[in-house]
N, C-alpha and C. Protein backbone atom coordinates (compact mmCIF):
# COMPACT_ATOMS: atom_id res chain seq x y z
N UNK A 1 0.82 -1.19 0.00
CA UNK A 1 0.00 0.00 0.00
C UNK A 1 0.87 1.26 0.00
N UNK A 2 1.74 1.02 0.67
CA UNK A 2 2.75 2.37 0.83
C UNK A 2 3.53 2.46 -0.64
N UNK A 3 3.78 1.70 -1.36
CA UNK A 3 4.26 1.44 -2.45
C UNK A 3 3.51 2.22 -3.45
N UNK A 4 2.76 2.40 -3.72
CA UNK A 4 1.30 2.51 -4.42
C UNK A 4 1.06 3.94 -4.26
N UNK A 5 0.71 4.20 -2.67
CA UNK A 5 1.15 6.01 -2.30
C UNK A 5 1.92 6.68 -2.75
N UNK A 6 3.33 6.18 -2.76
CA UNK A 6 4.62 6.64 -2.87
C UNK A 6 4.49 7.20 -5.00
N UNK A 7 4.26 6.00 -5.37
CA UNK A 7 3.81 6.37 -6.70
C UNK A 7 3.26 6.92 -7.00
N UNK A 8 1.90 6.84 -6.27
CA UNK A 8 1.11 8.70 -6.58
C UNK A 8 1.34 9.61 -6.68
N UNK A 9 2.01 9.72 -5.43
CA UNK A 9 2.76 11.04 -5.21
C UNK A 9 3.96 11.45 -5.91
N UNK A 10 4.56 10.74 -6.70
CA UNK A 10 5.56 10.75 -7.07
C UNK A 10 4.83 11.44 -8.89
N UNK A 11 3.73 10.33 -9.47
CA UNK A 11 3.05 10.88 -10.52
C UNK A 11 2.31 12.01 -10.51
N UNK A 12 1.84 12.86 -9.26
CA UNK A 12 1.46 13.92 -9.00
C UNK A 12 2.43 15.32 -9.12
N UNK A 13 3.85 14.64 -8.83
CA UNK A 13 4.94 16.15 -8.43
C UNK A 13 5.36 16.05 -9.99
N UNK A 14 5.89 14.82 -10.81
CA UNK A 14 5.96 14.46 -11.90
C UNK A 14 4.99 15.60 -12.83
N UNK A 15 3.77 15.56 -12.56
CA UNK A 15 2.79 16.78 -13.57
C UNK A 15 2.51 17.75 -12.95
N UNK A 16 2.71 18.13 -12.01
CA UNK A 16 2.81 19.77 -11.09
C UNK A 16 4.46 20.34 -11.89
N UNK A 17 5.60 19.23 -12.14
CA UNK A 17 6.45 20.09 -12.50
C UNK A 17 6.32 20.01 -14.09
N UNK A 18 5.80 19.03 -14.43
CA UNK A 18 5.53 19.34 -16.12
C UNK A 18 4.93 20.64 -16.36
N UNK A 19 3.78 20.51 -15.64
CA UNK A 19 2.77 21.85 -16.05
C UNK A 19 4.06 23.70 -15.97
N UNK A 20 4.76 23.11 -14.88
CA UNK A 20 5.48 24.13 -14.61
C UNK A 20 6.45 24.83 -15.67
N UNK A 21 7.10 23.73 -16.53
CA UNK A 21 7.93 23.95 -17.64
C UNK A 21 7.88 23.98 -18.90
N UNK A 22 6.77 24.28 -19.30
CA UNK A 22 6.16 24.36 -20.63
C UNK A 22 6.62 25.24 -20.80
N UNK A 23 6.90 25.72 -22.43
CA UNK A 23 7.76 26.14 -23.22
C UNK A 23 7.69 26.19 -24.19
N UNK A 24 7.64 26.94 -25.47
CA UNK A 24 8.41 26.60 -26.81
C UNK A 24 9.51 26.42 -27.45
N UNK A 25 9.50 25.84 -28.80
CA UNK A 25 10.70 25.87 -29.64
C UNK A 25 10.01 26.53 -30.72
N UNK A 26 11.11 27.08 -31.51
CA UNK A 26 11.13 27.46 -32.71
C UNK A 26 10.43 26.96 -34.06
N UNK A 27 10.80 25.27 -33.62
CA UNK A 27 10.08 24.77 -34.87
C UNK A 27 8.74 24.17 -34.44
N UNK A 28 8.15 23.57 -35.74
CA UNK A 28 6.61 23.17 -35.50
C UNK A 28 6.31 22.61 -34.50
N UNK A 29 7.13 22.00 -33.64
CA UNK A 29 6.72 21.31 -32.00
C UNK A 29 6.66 22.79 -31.22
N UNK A 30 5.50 22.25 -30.39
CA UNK A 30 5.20 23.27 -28.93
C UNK A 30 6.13 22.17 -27.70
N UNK A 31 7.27 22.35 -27.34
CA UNK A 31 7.82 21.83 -26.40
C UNK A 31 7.29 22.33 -25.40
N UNK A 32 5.84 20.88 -24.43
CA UNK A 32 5.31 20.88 -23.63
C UNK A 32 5.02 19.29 -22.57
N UNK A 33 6.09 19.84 -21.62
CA UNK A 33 5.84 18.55 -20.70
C UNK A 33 4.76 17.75 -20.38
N UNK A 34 3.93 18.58 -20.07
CA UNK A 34 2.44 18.07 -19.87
C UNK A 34 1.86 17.62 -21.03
N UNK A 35 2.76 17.54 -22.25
CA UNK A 35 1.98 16.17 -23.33
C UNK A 35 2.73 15.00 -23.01
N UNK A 36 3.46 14.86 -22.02
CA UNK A 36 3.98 13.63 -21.55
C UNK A 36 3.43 12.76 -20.61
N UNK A 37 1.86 13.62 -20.42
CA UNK A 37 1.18 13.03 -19.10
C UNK A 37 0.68 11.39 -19.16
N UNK A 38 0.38 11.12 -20.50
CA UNK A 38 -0.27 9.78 -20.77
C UNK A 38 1.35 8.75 -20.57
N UNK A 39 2.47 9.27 -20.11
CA UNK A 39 3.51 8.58 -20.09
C UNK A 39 3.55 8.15 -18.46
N UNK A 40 3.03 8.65 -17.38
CA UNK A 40 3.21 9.01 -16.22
C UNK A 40 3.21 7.65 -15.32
N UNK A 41 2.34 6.36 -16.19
CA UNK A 41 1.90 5.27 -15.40
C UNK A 41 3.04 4.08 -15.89
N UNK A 42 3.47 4.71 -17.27
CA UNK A 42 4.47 3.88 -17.45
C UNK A 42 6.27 3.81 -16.89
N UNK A 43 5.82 5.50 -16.78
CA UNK A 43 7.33 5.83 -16.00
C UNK A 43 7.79 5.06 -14.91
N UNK A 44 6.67 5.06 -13.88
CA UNK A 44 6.34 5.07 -12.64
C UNK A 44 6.35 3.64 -12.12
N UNK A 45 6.10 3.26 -13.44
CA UNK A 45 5.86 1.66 -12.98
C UNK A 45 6.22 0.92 -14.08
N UNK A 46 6.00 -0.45 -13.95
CA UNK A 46 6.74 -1.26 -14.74
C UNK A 46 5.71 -1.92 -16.33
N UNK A 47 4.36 -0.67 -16.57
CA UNK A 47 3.38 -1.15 -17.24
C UNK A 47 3.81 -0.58 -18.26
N UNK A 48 3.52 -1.02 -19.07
CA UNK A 48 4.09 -0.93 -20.80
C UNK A 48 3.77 0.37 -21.20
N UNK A 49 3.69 1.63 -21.79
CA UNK A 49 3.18 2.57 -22.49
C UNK A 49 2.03 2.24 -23.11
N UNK A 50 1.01 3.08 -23.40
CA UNK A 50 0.04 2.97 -24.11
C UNK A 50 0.55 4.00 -25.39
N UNK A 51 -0.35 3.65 -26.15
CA UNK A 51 -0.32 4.26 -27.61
C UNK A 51 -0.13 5.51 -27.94
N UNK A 52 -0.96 6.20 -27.17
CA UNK A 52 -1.38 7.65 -26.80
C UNK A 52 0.37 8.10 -25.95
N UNK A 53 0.67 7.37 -25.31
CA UNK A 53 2.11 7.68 -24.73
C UNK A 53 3.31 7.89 -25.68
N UNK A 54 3.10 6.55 -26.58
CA UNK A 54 4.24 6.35 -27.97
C UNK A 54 3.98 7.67 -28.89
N UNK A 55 2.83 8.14 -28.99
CA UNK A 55 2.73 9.26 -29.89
C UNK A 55 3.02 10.40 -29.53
N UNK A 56 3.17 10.40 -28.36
CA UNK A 56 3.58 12.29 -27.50
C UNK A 56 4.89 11.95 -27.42
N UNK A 57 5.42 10.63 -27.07
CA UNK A 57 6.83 10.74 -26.66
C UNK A 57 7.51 11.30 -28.25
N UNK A 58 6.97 10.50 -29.06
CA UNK A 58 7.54 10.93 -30.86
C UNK A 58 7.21 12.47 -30.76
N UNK A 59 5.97 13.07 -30.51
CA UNK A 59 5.38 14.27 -31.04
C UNK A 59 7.17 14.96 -30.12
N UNK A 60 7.24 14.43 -28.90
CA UNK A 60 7.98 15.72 -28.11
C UNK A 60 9.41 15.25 -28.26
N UNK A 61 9.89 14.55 -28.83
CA UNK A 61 11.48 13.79 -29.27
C UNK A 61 12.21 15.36 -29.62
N UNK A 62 11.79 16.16 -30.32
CA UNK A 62 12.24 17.22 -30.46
C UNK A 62 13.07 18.17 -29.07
N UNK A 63 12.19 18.31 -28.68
CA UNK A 63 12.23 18.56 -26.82
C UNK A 63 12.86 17.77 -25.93
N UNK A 64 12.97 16.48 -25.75
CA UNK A 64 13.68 15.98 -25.15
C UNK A 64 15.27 16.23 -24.61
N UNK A 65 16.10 16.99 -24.89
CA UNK A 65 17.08 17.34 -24.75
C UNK A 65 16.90 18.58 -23.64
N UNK A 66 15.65 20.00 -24.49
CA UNK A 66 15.47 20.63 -23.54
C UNK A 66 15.10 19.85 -21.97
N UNK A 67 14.12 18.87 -22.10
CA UNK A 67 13.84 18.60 -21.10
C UNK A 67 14.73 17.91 -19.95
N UNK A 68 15.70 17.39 -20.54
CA UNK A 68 16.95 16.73 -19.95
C UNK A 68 17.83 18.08 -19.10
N UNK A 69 18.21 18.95 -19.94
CA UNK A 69 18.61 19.71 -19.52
C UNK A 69 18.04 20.83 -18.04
N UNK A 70 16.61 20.87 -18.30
CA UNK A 70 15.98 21.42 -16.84
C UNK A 70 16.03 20.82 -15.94
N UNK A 71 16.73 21.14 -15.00
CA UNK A 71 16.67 20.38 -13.37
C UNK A 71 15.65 20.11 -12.78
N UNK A 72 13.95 20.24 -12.77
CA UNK A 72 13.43 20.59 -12.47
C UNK A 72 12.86 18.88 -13.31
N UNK A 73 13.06 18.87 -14.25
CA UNK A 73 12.17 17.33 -14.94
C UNK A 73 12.99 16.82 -15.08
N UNK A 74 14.87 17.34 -15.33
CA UNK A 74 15.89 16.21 -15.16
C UNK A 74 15.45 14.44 -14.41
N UNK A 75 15.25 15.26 -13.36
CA UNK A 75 15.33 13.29 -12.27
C UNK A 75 13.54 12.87 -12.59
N UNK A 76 13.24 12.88 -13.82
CA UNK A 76 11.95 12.15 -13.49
C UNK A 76 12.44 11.97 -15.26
N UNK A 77 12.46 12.97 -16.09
CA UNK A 77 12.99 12.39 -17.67
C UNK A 77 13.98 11.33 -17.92
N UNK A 78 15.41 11.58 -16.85
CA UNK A 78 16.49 11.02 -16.84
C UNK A 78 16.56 9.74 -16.23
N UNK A 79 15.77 8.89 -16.13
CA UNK A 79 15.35 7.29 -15.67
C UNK A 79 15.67 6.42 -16.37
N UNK A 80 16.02 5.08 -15.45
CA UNK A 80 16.06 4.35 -16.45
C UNK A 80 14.95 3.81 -17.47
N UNK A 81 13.59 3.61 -16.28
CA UNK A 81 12.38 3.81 -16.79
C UNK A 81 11.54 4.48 -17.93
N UNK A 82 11.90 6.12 -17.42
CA UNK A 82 11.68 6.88 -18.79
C UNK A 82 12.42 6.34 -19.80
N UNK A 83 13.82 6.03 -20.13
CA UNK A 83 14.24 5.86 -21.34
C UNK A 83 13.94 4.12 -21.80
N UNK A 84 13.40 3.26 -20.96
CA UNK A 84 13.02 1.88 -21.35
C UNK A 84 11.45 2.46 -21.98
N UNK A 85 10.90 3.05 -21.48
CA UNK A 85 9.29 3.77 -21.99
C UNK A 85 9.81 4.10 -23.31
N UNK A 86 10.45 5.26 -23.90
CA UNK A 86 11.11 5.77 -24.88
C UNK A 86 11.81 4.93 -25.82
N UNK A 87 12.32 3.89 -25.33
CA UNK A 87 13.04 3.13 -26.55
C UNK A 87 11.48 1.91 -26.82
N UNK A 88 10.86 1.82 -26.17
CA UNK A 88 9.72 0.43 -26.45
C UNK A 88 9.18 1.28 -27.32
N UNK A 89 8.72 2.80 -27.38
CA UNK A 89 7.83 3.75 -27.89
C UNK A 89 8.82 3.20 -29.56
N UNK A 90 9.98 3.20 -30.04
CA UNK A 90 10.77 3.42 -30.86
C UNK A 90 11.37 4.78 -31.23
N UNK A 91 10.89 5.61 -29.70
CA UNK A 91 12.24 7.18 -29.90
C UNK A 91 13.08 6.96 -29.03
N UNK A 92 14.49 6.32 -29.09
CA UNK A 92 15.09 6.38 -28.02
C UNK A 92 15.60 7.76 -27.94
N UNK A 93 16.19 7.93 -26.50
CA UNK A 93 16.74 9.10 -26.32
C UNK A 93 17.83 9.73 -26.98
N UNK A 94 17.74 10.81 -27.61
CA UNK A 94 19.25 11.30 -28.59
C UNK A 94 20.26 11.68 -27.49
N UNK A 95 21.08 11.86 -28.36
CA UNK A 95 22.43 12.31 -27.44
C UNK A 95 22.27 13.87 -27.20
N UNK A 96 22.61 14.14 -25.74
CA UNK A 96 22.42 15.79 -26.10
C UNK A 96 23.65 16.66 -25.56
């Protein structure tokens, strides 16, 4: 049960700081954390991505670097998790 909490809370601070770091780029992507939300159950845990996840992670591949780089989504982007989510999706993480 505490296990389970801990994850909540953890997927809760996870999209309090997404919402926080939204952003643009230059090109046709809106670099926005909070389209990473349908990713949140897979991060978190050991359940596969859904579809809707594989397509934001592609839509925001662009961004990904920014997002690496903010301290703030660093330790929740920078997982091993997130990047096992990301490579099953078929975007693995670029080099940045």
């Amino acid at each position: 049960m505490k296990a389970s909490y801990t994850a909540v809370l953890a997927a809760a601070a996870l999209v309090v700081l997404l919402l926080l770091a939204e952003s643009e780029v230059s090109t046709a992507v809106t670099c926005s954390p909070t389209q990473l939300s349908p990713c949140v159950g897979a991060i978190t845990s050991s359940s596969p991505p859904s579809k809707l996840c594989c397509s934001r992670i592609k839509e925001q591949k662009p961004c990904l670097c920014q997002y690496l780089r903010n301290p703030n989504l660093k330790k929740f982007v920078n997982t091993p998790n997130a990047r096992k989510v990301a490579s099953t999706c078929g975007t693995p993480f670029p080099k940045c």
